[in-house]
C-alpha atoms as a PDB file:
ATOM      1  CA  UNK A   1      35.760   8.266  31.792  1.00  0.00           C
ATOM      2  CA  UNK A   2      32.702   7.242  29.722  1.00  0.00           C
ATOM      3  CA  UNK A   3      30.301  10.219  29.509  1.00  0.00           C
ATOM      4  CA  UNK A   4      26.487   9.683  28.234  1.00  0.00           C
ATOM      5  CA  UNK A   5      25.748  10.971  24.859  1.00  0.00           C
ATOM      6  CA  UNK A   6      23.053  13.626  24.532  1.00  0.00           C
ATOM      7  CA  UNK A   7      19.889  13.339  22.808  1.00  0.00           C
ATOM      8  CA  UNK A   8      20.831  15.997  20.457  1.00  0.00           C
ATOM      9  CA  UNK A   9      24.222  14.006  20.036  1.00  0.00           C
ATOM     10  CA  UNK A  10      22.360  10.871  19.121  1.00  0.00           C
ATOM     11  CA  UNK A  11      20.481  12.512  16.575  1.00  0.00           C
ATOM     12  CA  UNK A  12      23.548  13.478  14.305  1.00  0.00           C
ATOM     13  CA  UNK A  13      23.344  12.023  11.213  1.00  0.00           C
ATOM     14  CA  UNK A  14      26.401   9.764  10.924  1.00  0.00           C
ATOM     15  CA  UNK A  15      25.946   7.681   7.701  1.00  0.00           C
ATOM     16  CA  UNK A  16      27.876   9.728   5.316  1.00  0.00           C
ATOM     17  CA  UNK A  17      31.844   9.720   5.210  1.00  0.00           C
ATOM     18  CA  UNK A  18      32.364  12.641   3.613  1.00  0.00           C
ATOM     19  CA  UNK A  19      32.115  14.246   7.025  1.00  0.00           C
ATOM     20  CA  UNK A  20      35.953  12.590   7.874  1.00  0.00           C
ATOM     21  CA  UNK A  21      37.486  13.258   4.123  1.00  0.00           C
ATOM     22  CA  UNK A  22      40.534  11.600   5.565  1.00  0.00           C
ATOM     23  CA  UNK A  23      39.372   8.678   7.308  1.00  0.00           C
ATOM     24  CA  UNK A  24      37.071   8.122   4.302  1.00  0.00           C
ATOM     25  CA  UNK A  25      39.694   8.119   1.811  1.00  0.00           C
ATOM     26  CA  UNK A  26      42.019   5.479   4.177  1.00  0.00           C
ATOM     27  CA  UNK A  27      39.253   3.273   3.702  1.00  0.00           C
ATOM     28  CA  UNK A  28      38.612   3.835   0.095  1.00  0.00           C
ATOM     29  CA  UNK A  29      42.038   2.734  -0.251  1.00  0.00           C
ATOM     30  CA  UNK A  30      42.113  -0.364   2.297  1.00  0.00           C
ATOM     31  CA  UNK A  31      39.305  -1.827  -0.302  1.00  0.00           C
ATOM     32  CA  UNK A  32      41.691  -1.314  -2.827  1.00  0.00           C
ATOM     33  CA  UNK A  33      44.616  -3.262  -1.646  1.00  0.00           C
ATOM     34  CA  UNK A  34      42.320  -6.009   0.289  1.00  0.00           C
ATOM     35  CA  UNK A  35      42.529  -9.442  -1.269  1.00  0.00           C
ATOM     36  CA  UNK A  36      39.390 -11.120  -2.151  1.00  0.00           C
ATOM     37  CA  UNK A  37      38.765 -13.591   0.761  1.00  0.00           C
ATOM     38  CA  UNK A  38      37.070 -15.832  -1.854  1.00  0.00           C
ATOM     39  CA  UNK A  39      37.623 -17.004  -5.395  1.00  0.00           C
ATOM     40  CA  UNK A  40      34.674 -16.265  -8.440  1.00  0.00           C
ATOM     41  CA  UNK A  41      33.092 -12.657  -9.457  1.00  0.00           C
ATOM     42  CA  UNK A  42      29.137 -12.397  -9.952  1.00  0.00           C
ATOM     43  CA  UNK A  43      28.715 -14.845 -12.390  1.00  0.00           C
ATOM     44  CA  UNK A  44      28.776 -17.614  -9.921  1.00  0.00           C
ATOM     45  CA  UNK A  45      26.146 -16.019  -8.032  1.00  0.00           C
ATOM     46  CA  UNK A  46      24.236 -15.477 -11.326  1.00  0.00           C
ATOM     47  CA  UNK A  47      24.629 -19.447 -12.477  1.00  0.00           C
ATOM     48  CA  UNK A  48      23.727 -20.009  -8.370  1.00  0.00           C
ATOM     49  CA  UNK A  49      20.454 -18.197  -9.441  1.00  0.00           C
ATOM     50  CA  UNK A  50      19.826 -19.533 -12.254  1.00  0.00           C
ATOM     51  CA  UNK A  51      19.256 -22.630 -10.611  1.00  0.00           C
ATOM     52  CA  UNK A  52      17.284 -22.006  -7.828  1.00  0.00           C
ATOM     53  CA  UNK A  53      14.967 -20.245 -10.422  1.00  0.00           C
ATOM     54  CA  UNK A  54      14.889 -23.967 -12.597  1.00  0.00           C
ATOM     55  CA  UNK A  55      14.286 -25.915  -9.311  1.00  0.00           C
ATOM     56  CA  UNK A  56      11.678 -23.292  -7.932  1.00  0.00           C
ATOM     57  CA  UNK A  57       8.077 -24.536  -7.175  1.00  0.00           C
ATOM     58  CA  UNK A  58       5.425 -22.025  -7.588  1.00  0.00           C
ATOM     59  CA  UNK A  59       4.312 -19.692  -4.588  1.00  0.00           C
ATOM     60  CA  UNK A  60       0.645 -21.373  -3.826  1.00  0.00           C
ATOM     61  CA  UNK A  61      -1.632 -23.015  -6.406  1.00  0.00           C
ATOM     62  CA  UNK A  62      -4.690 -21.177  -7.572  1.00  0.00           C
ATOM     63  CA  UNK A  63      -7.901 -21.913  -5.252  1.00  0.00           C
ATOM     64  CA  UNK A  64     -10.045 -23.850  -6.747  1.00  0.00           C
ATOM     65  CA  UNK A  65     -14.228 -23.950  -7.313  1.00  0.00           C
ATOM     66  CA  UNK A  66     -16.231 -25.305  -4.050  1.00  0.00           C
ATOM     67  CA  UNK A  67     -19.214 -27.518  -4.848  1.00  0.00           C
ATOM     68  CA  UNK A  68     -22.191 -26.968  -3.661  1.00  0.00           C
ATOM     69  CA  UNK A  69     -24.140 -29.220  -2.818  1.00  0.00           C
ATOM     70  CA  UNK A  70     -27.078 -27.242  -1.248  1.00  0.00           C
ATOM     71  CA  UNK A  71     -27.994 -24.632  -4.356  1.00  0.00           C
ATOM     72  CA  UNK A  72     -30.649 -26.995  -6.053  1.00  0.00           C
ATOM     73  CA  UNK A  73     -28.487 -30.716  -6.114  1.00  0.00           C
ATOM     74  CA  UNK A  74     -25.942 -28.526  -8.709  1.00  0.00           C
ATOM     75  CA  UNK A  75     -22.683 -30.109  -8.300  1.00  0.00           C
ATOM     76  CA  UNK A  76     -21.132 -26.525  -9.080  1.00  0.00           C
ATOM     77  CA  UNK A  77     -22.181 -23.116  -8.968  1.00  0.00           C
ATOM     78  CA  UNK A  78     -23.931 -21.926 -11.355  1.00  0.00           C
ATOM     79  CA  UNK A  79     -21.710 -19.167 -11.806  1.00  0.00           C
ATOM     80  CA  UNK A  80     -18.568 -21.918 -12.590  1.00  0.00           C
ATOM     81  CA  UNK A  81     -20.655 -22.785 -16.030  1.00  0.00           C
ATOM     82  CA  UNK A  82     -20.754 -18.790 -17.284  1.00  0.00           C
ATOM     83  CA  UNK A  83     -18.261 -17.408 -19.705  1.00  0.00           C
ATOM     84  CA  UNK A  84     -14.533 -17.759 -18.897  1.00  0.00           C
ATOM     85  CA  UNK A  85     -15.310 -20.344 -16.401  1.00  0.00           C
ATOM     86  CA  UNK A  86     -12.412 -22.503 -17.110  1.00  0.00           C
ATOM     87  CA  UNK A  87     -10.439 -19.141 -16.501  1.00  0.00           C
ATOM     88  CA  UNK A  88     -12.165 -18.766 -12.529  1.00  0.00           C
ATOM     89  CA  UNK A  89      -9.129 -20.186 -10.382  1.00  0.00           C
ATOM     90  CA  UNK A  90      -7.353 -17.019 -12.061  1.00  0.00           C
ATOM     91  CA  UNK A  91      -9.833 -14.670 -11.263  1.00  0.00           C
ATOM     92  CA  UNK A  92     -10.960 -15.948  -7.906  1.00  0.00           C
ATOM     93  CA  UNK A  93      -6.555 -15.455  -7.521  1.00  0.00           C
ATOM     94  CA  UNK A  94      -6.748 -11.845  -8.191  1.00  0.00           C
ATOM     95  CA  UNK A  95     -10.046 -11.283  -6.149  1.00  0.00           C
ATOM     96  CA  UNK A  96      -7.877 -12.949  -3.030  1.00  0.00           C
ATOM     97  CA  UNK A  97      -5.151 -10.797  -3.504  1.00  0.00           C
ATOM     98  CA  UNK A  98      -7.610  -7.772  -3.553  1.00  0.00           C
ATOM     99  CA  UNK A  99      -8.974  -9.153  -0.698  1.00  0.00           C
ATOM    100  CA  UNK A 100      -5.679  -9.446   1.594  1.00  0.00           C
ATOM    101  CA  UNK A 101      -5.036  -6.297   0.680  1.00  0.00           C
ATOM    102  CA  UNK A 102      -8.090  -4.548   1.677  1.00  0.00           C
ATOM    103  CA  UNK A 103      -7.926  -5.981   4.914  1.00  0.00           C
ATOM    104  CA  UNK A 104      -4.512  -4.723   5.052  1.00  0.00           C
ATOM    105  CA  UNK A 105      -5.693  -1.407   4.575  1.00  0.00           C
ATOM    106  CA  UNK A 106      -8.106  -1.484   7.467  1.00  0.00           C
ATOM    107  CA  UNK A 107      -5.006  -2.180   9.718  1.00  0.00           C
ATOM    108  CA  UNK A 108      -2.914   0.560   8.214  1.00  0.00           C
ATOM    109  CA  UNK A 109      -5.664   3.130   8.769  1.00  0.00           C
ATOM    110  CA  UNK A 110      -5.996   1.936  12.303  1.00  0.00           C
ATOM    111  CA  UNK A 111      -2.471   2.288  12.923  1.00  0.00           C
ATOM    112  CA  UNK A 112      -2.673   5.618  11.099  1.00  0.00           C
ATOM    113  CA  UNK A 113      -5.805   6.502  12.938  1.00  0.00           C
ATOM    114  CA  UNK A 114      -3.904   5.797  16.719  1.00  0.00           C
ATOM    115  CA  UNK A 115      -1.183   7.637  15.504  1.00  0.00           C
ATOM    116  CA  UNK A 116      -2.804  10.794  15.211  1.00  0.00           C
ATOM    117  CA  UNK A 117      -5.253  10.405  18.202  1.00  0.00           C
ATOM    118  CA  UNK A 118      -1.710  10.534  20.477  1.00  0.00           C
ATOM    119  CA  UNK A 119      -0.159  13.002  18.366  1.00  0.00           C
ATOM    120  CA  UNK A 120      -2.980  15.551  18.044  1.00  0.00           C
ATOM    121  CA  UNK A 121      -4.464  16.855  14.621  1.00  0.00           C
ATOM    122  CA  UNK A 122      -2.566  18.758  12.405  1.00  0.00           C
ATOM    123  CA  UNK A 123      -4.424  21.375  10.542  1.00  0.00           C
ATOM    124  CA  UNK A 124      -1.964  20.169   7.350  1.00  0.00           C
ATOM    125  CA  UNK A 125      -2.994  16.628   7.481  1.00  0.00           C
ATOM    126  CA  UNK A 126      -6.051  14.372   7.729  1.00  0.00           C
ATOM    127  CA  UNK A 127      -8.785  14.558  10.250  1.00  0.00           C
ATOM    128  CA  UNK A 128      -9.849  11.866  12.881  1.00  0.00           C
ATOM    129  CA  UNK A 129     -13.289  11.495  11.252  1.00  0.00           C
ATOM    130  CA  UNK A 130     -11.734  11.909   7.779  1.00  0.00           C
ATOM    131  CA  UNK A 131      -9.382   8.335   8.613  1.00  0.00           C
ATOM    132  CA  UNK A 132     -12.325   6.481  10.133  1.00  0.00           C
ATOM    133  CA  UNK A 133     -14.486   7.275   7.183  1.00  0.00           C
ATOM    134  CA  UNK A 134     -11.646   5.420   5.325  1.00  0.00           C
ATOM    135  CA  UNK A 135     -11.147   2.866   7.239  1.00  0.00           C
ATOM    136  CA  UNK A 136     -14.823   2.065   7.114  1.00  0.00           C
ATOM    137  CA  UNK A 137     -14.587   2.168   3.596  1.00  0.00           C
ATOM    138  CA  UNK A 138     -11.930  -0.488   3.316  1.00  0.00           C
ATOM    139  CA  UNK A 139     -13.967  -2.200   5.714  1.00  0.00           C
ATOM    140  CA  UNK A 140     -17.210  -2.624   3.177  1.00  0.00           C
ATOM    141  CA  UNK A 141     -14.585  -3.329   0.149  1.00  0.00           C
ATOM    142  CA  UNK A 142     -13.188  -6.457   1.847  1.00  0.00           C
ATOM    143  CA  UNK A 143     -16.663  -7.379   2.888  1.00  0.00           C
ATOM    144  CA  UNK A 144     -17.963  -6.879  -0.880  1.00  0.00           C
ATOM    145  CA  UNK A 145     -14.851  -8.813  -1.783  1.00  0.00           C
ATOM    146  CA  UNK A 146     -15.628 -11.377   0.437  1.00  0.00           C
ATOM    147  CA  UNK A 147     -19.853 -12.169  -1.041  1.00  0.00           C
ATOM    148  CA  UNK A 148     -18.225 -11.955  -4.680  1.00  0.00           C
ATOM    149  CA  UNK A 149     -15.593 -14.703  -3.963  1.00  0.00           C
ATOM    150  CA  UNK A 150     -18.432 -16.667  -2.361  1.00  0.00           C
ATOM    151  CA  UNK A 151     -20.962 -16.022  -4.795  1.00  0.00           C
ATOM    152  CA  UNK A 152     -18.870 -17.295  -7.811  1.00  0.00           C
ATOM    153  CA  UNK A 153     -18.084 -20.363  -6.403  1.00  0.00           C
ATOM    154  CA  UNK A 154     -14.686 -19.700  -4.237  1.00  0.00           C
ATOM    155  CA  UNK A 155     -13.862 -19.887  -0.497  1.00  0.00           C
ATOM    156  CA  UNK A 156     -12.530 -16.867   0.733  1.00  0.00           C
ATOM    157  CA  UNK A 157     -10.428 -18.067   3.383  1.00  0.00           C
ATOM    158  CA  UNK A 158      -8.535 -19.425   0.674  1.00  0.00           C
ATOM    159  CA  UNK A 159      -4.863 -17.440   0.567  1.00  0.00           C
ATOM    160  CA  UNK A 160      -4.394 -17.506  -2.880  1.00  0.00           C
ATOM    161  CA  UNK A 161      -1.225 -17.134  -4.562  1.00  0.00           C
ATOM    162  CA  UNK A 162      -0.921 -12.891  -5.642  1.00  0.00           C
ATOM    163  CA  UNK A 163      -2.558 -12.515  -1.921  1.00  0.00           C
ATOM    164  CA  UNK A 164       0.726 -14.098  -0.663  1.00  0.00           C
ATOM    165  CA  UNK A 165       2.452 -12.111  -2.489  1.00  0.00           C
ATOM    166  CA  UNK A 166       0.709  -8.598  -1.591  1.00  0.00           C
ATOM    167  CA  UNK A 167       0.836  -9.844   1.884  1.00  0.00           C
ATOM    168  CA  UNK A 168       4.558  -9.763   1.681  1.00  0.00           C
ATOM    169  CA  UNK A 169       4.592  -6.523  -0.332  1.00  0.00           C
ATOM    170  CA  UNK A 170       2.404  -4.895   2.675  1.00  0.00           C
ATOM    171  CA  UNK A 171       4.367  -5.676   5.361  1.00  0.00           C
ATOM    172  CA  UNK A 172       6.975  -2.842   4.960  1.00  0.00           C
ATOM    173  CA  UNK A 173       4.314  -0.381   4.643  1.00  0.00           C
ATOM    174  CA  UNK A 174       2.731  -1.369   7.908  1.00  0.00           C
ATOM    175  CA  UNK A 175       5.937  -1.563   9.483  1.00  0.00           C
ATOM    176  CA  UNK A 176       6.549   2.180   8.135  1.00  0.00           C
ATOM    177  CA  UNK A 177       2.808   3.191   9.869  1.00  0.00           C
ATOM    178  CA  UNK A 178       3.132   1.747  12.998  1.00  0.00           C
ATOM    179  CA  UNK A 179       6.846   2.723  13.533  1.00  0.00           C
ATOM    180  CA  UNK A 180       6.853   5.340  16.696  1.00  0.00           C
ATOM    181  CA  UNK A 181       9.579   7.191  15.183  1.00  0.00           C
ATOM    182  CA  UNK A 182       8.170   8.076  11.780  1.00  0.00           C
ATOM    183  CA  UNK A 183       6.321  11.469  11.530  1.00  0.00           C
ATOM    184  CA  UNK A 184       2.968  12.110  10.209  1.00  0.00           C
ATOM    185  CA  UNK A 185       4.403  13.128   6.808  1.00  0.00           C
ATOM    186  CA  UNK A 186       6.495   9.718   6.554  1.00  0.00           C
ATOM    187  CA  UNK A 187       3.318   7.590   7.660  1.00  0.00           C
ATOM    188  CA  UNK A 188       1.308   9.388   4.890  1.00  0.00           C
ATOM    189  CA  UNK A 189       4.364   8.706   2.352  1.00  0.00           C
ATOM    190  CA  UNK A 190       3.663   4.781   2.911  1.00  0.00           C
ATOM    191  CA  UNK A 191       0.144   5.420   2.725  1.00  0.00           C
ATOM    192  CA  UNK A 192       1.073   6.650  -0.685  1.00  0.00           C
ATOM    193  CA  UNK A 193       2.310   4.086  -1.717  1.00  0.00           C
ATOM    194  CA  UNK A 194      -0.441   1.730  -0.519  1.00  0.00           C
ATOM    195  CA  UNK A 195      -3.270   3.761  -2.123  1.00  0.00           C
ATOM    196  CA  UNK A 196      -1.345   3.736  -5.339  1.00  0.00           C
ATOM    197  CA  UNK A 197      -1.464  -0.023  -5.836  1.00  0.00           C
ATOM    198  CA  UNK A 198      -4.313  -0.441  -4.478  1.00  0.00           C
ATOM    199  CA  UNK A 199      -6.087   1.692  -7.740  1.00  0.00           C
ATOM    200  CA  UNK A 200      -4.510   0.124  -9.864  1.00  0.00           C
ATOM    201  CA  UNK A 201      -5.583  -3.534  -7.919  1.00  0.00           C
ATOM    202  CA  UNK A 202      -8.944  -2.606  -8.534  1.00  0.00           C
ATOM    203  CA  UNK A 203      -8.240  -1.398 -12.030  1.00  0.00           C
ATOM    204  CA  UNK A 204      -6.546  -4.311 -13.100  1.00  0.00           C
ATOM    205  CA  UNK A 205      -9.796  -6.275 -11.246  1.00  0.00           C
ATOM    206  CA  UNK A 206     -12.240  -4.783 -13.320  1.00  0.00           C
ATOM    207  CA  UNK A 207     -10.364  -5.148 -16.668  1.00  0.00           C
ATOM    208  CA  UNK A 208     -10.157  -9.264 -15.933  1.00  0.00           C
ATOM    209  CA  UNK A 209     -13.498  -9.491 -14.393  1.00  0.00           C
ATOM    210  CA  UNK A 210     -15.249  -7.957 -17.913  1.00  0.00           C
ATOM    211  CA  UNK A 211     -13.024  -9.726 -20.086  1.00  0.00           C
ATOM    212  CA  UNK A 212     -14.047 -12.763 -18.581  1.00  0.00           C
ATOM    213  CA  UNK A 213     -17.856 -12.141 -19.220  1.00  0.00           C
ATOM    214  CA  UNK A 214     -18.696 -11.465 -14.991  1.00  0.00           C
ATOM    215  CA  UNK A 215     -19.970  -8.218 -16.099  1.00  0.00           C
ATOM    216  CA  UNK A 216     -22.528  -8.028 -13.246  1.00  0.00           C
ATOM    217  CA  UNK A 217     -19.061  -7.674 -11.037  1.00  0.00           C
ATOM    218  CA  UNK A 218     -18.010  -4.279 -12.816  1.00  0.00           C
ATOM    219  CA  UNK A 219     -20.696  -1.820 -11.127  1.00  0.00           C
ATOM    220  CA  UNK A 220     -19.646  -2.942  -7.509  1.00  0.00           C
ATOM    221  CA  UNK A 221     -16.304  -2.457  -8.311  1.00  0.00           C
ATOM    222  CA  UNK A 222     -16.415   0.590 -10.112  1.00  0.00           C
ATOM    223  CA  UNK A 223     -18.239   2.105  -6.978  1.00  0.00           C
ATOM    224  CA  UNK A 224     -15.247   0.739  -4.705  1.00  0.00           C
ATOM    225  CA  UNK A 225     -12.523   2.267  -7.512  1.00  0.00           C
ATOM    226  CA  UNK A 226     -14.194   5.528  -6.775  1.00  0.00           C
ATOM    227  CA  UNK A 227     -13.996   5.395  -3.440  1.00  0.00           C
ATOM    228  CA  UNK A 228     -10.328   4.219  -3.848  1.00  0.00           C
ATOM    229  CA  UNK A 229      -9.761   7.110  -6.138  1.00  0.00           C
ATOM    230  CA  UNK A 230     -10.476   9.514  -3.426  1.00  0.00           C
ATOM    231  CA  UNK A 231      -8.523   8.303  -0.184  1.00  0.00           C
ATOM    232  CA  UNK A 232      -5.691   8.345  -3.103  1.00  0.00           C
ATOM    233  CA  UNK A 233      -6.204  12.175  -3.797  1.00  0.00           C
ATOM    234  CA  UNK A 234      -7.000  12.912   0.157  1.00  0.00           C
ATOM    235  CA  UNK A 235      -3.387  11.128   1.182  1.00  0.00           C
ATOM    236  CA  UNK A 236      -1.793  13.088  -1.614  1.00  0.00           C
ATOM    237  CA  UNK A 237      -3.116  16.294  -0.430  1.00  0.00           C
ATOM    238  CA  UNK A 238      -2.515  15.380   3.122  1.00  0.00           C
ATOM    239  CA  UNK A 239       1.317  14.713   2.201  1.00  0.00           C
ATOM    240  CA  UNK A 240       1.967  17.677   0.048  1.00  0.00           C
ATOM    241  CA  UNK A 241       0.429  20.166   2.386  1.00  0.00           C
ATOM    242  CA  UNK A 242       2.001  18.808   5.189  1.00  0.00           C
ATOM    243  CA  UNK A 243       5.684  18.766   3.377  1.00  0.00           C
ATOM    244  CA  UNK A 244       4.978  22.071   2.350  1.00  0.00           C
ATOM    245  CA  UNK A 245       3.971  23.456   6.211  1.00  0.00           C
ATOM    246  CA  UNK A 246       7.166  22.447   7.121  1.00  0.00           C
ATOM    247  CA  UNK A 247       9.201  23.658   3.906  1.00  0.00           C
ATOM    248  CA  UNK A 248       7.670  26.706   4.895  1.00  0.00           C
ATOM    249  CA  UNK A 249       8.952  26.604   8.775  1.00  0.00           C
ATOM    250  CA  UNK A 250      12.388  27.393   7.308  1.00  0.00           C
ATOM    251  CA  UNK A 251      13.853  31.144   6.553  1.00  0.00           C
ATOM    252  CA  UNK A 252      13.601  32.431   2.845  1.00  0.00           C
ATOM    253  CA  UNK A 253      10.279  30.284   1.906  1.00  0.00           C
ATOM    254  CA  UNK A 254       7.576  32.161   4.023  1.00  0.00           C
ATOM    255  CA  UNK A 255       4.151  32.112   3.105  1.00  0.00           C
ATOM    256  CA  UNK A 256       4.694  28.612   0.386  1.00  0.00           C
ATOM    257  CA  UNK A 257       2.294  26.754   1.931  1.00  0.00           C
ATOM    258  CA  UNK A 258      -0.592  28.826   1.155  1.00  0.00           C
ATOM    259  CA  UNK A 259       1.050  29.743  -2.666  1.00  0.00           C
ATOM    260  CA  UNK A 260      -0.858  29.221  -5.870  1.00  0.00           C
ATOM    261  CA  UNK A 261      -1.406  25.313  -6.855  1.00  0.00           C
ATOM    262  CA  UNK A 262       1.920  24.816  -9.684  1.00  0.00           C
ATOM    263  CA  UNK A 263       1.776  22.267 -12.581  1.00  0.00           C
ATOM    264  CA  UNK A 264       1.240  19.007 -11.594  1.00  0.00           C
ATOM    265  CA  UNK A 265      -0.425  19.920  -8.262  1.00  0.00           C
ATOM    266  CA  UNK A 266      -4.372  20.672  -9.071  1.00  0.00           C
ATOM    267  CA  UNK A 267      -5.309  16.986  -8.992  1.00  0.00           C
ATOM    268  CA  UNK A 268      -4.436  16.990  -5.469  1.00  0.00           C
ATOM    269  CA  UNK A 269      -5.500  20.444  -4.267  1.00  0.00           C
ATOM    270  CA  UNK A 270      -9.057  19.380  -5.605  1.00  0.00           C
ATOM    271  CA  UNK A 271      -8.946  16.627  -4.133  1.00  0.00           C
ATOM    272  CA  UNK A 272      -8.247  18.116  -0.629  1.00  0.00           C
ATOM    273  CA  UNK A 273     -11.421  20.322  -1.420  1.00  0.00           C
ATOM    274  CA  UNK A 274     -13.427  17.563  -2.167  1.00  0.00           C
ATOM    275  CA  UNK A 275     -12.444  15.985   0.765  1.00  0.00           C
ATOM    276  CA  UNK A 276     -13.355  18.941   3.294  1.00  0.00           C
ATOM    277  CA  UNK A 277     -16.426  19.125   1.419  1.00  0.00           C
ATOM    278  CA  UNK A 278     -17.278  15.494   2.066  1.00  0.00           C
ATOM    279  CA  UNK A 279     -16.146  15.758   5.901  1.00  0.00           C
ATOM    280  CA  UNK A 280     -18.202  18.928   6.698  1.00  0.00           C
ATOM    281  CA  UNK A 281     -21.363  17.158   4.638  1.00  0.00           C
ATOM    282  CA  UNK A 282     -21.056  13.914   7.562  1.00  0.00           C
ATOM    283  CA  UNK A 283     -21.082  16.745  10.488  1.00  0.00           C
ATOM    284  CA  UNK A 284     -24.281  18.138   9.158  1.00  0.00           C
ATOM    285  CA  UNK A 285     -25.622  14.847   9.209  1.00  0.00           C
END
């Protein structure tokens, strides 16, 4: 008779086969004695590579400079006929790819943001108001993104090439954020990850914007590396406290959570303080 397994029997971690030494080491030995079923070794697949890569076409074209026709009979933007102007399609590429990204982020805070309104606050991690201060940050750095692409000569409904390709490098996160099953402390691990390219996006967009004389870009984007900077130390904070909280759940490792900051940690313990501080400064207002 088939009986139901329990939830506590569904649970069980099965993946490893060094639970059944036995049964492990009969199929250990099965792959030993099996046959290929087919003839070659990995340098087919290699050569099989190696060819798709000669015969690939490129992922997108760079956008390219809109006329217009309306800003005083100019047949380009004025901004097209600065220095590095012949260089634009690249930048205006990089500015999309910030762009998809940033409006990426504004979903993965809302998912983040409905995940903790149905799970409750945790003292450990982030605060409602805390996540919708963030997500209204995003917000403003894909609008900003969206007057600069404009305003030097781009349309920025254009997908450009690199904001294919951090579309595609986004997905798992999201898919990690709005997954029921993943805790707080997993959602905040993809959130990690997120808030770690996206610095070094804006980084990166700063560096190419100067070199290629738009130096009236790098204040703007200075202001929204700053406010990158931060949600990077808050989801740090958030994750380490919270990893440590339940560390500390466990016998043997009482009281770890609240234990002195160790090497390597002070970046993000500041930057938990700074981020109370900044919370507690909106209430008051």
């Amino acid at each position: 008779m088939k009986t139901e397994m329990t939830e506590q029997e569904l649970l069980i971690n099965r993946t490893g086969i060094m639970t059944h030494p036995e049964l492990s080491a009969e199929l250990i030995q099965g792959v030993k004695e099996a046959e290929p079923s087919s003839e070659g070794d990995l340098s087919e697949i290699a050569a099989n590579r190696a060819e798709y890569l000669e015969e690939a076409t490129p992922i997108g074209s760079n956008p390219v400079v809109v006329a217009d026709d309306e800003a005083d009979g100019a047949e380009e933007p004025a901004a097209a006929l600065e220095t590095g102007a012949e260089a634009l399609p690249l930048l205006l590429d990089k500015l999309g790819e910030r762009l998809a990204f940033e409006r990426q982020g504004t979903r993965l805070y809302e998912a983040l943001l409905q995940k903790c309104e149905l799970l409750g606050e945790d003292d450990a991690g982030p605060s409602l108001d805390d996540l919708r201060h963030i997500h209204e940050e995003e917000m403003e750095h894909f609008k900003l993104l969206q007057n600069v692409i404009t305003e030097i000569g781009g349309d920025a409904t254009v997908q450009t090439p690199s904001a294919d390709v951090a579309g595609v490098l986004s997905q798992g996160i999201l898919q990690i954020v709005s997954d029921p099953r993943t805790t707080l402390a997993q959602t905040l691990q993809a959130m990690l990850n997120a808030e770690l390219v996206d610095n070094d996006g804006w980084q990166m967009l700063i560096t190419l914007a100067t070199t290629l004389g738009h130096n009236d870009l790098e204040s703007g984007f200075e202001k929204a590396l700053e406010s990158e900077q931060e949600h990077l130390e808050n989801v740090r904070a958030w994750l380490e406290a919270l990893t440590l909280k339940e560390a500390s759940a466990f016998p043997g490792v009482d009281g770890i959570a609240g234990s002195e900051p160790q090497e390597g940690q002070s970046k993000s313990r500041s930057g938990k303080k700074k981020q109370t501080s900044r919370s507690n400064k909106r209430k008051k207002k």
